[in-house]
Protein backbone atom coordinates (compact mmCIF):
# COMPACT_ATOMS: atom_id res chain seq x y z
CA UNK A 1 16.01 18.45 -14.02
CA UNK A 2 16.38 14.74 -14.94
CA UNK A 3 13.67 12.11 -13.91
CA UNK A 4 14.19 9.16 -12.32
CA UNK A 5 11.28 6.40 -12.22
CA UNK A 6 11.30 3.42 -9.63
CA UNK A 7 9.36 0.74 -9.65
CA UNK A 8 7.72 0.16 -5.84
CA UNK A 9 5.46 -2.63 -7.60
CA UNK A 10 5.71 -6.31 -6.36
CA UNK A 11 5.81 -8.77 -9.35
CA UNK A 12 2.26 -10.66 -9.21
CA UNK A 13 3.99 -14.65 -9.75
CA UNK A 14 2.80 -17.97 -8.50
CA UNK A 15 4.35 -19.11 -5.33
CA UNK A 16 4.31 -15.27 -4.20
CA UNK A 17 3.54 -14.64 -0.15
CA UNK A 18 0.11 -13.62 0.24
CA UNK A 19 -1.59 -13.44 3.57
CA UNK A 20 -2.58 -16.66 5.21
CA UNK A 21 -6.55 -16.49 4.72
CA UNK A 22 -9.37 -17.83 3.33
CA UNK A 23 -10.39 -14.00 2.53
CA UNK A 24 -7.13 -13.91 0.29
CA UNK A 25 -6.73 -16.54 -2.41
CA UNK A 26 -3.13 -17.74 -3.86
CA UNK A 27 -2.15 -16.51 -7.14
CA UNK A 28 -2.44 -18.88 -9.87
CA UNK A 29 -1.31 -18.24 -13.38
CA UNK A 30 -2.67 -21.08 -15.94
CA UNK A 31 -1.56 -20.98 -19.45
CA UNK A 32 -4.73 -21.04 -22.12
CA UNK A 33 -3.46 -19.92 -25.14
CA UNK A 34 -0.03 -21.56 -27.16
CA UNK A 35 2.02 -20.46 -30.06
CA UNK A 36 1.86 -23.25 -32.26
CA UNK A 37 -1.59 -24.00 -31.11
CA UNK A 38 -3.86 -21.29 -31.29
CA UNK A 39 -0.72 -18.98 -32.40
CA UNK A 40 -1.93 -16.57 -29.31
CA UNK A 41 -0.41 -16.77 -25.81
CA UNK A 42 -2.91 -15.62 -22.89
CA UNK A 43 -3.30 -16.57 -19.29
CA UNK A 44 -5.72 -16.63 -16.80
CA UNK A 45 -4.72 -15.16 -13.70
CA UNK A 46 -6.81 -16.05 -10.60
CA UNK A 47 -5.75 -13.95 -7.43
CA UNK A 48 -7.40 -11.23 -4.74
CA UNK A 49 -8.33 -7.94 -4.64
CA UNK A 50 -5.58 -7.47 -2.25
CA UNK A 51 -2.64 -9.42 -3.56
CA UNK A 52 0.66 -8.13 -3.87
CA UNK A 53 0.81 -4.32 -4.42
CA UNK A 54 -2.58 -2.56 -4.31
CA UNK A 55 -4.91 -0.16 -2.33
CA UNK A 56 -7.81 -0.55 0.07
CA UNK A 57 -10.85 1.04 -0.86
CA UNK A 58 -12.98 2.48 2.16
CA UNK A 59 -15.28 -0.38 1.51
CA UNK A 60 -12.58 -2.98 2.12
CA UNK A 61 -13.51 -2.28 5.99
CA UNK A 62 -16.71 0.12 6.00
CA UNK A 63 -20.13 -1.19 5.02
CA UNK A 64 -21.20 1.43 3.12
CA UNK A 65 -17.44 2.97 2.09
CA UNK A 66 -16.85 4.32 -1.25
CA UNK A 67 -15.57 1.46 -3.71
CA UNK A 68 -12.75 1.37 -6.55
CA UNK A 69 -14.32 2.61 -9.38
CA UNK A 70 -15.25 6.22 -7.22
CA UNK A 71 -11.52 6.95 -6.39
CA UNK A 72 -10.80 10.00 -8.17
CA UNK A 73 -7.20 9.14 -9.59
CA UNK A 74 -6.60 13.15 -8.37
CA UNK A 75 -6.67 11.81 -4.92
CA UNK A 76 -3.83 9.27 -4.54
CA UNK A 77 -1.69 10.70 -7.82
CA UNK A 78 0.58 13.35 -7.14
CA UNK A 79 3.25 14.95 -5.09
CA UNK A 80 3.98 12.92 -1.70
CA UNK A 81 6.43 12.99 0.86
CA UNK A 82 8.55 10.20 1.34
CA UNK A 83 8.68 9.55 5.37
CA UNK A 84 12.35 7.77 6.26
CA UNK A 85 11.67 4.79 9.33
CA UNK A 86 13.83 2.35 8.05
CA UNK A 87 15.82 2.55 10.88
CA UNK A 88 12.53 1.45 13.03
CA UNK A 89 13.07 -2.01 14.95
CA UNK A 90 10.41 -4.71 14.54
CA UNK A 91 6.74 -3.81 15.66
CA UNK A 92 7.93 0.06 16.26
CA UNK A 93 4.74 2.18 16.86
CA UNK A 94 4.66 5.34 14.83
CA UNK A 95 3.43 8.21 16.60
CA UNK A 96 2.36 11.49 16.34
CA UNK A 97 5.78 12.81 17.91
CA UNK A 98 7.43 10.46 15.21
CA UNK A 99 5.56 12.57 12.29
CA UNK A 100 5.12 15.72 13.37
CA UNK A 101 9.24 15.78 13.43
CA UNK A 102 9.08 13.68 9.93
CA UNK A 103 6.82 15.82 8.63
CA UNK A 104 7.23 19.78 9.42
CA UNK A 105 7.46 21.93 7.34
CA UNK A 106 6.26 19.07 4.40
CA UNK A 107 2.40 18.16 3.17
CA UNK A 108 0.77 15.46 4.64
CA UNK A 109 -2.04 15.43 1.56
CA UNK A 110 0.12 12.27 0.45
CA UNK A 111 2.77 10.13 2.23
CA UNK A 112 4.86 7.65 1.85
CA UNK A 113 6.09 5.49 4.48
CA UNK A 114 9.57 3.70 4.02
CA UNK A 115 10.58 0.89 6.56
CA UNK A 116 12.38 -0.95 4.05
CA UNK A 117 10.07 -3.91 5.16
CA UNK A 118 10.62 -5.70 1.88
CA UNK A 119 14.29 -5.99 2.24
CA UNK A 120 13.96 -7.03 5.62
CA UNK A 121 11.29 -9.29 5.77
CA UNK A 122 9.33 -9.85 2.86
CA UNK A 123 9.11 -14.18 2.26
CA UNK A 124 9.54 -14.95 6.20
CA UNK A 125 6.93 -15.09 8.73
CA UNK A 126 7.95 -11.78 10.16
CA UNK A 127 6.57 -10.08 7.24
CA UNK A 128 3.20 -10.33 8.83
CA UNK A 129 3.73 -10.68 12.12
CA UNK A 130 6.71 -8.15 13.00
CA UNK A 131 6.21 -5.20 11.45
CA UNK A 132 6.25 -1.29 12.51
CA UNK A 133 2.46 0.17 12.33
CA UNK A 134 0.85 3.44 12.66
CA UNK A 135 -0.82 4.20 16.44
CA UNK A 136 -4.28 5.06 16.27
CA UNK A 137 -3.09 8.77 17.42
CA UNK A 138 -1.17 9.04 14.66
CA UNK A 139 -3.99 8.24 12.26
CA UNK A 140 -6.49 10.71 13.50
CA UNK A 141 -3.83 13.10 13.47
CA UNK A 142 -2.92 12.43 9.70
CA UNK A 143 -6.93 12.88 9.23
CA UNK A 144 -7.17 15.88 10.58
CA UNK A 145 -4.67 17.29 8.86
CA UNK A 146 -5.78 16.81 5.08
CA UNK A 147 -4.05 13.29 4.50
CA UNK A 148 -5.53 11.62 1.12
CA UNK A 149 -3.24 9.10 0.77
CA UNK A 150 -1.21 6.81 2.88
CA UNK A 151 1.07 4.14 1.02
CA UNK A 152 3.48 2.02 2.64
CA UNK A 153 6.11 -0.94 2.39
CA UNK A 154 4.54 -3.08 4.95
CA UNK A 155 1.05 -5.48 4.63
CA UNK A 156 -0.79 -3.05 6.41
CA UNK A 157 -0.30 0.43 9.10
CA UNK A 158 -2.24 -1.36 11.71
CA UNK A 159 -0.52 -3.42 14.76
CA UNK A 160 -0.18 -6.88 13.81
CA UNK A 161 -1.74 -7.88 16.91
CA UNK A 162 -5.11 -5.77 16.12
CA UNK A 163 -5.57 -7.97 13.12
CA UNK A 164 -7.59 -10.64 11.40
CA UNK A 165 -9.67 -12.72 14.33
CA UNK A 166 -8.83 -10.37 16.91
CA UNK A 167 -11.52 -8.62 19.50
CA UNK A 168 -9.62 -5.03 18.33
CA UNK A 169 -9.71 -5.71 14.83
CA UNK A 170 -7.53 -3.16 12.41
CA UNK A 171 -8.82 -0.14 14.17
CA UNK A 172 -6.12 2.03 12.05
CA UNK A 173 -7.72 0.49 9.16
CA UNK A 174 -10.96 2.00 9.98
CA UNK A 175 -10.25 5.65 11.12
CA UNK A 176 -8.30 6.24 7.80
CA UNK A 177 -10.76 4.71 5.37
CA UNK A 178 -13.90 5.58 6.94
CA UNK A 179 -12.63 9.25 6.29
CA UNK A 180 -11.77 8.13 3.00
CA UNK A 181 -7.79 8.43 3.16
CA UNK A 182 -6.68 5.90 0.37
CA UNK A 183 -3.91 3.06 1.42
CA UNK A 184 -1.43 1.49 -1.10
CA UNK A 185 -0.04 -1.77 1.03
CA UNK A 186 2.83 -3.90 -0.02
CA UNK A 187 4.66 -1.32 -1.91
CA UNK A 188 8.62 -2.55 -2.24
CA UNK A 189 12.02 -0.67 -3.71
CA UNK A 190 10.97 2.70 -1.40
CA UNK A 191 15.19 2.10 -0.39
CA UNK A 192 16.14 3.50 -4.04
CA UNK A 193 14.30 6.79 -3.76
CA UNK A 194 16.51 9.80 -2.98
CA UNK A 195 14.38 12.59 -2.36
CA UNK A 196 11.61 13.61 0.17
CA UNK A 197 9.16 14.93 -2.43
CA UNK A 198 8.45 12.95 -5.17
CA UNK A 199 5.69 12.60 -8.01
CA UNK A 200 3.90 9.46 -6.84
CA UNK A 201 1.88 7.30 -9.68
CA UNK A 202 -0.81 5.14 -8.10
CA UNK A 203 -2.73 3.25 -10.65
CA UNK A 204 -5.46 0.53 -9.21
CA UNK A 205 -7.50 -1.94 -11.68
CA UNK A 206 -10.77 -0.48 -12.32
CA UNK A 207 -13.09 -3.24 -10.46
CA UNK A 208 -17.17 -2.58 -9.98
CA UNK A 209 -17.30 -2.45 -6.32
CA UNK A 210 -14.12 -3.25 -5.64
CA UNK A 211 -12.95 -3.01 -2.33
CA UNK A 212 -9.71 -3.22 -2.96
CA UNK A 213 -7.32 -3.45 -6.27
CA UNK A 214 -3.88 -4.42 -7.11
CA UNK A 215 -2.04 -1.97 -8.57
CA UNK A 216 0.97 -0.32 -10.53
CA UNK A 217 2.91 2.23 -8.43
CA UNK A 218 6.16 4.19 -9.20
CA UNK A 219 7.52 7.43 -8.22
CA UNK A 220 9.43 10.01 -10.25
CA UNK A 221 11.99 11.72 -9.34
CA UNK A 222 12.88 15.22 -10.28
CA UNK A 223 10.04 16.35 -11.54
CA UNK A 224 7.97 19.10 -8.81
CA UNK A 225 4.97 21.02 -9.73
């Protein structure tokens, strides 16, 4: 069977959106090392543990929550199933109804969720404030059915109202990582997969007590074990 890879990382540039916090520092890129100078070219790269394409850790929102360097790479590598709402409207709340027809007869160990939320929204203001979200139903459901890994093409699977600042902050957040289900946030280019099962590569920076880590994600195609 021929393989296909896709890229569903977002390029890590200056001037790239990143959310509007003090908890999330803008990416800066400064050259220190010149051809011609020290006949070397490096860079030092200054940005979060949460910019652009990565995964929360369980610490990211529980105290005591496992941290990067504990992931076992087992957990969020693998087969997944790609779950089509890219026909979802803005702020569409998933529910269980919504998966369990998404979903039968297909694992739920790892998922992917497609909303095409890069296409439609990544660089505008609605990118963080408009987008679809998992219901806090749906979460406990995915929990109690074996779910390791959740990855997705929006900022986050919680309501965009629940979020930073508010009294019912990220509650999705919590009931997935506080059982230790794995989320890779920001992923982009889920529109060019094909299939519903695919190999999916998730490959964080290895960060001492990380809590979260930007990372490298792709998906293969073709290739079913």
């Amino acid at each position: 069977m021929n393989q296909k890879i896709i890229d569903l990382t977002m390029l890590i540039e200056e001037g790239m959106q990143t959310f509007a916090s003090h908890c999330h520092p803008i990416v800066e890129i400064t050259q220190l090392g010149r051809h011609g100078i020290e006949n070397r070219e490096t860079k030092k790269i200054v940005l979060g543990t949460h910019t652009g394409t990565h995964i929360d850790a369980p610490r990211h929102f529980i105290k005591d929550g496992k941290t990067i360097e504990f992931i076992q790479l087992e957990q969020i590598n693998g087969n997944a199933t790609v779950v089509d709402f890219s026909s979802c409207k803005d702020k569409t709340e998933i529910t269980i109804n919504d998966l369990k027809k998404e979903l039968e007869g297909y694992s739920c160990e790892r998922i992917v969720l497609r909303f095409d939320w890069d296409i439609k929204a990544l660089g505008s203001s609605r990118y963080y404030k408009d987008h679809p979200y998992l219901s806090e139903s749906a979460a406990t459901w995915l929990v109690e059915r074996g779910c390791k890994l959740i990855a997705l093409d929006t900022p986050q699977p919680d309501n965009p109202e629940n979020g930073f600042g508010t009294e019912k902050d990220a509650p999705v957040h919590k009931i997935l990582l506080s059982n230790n289900v794995i989320i890779a946030e920001y992923l982009v280019n889920l529109s060019q997969i094909t299939h519903k099962t695919i190999q999916l590569i998730v490959a964080p920076i290895k960060i001492k007590d990380g809590d979260g880590a930007p990372a490298r994600c792709f998906a293969i195609e073709g290739v079913f074990s």
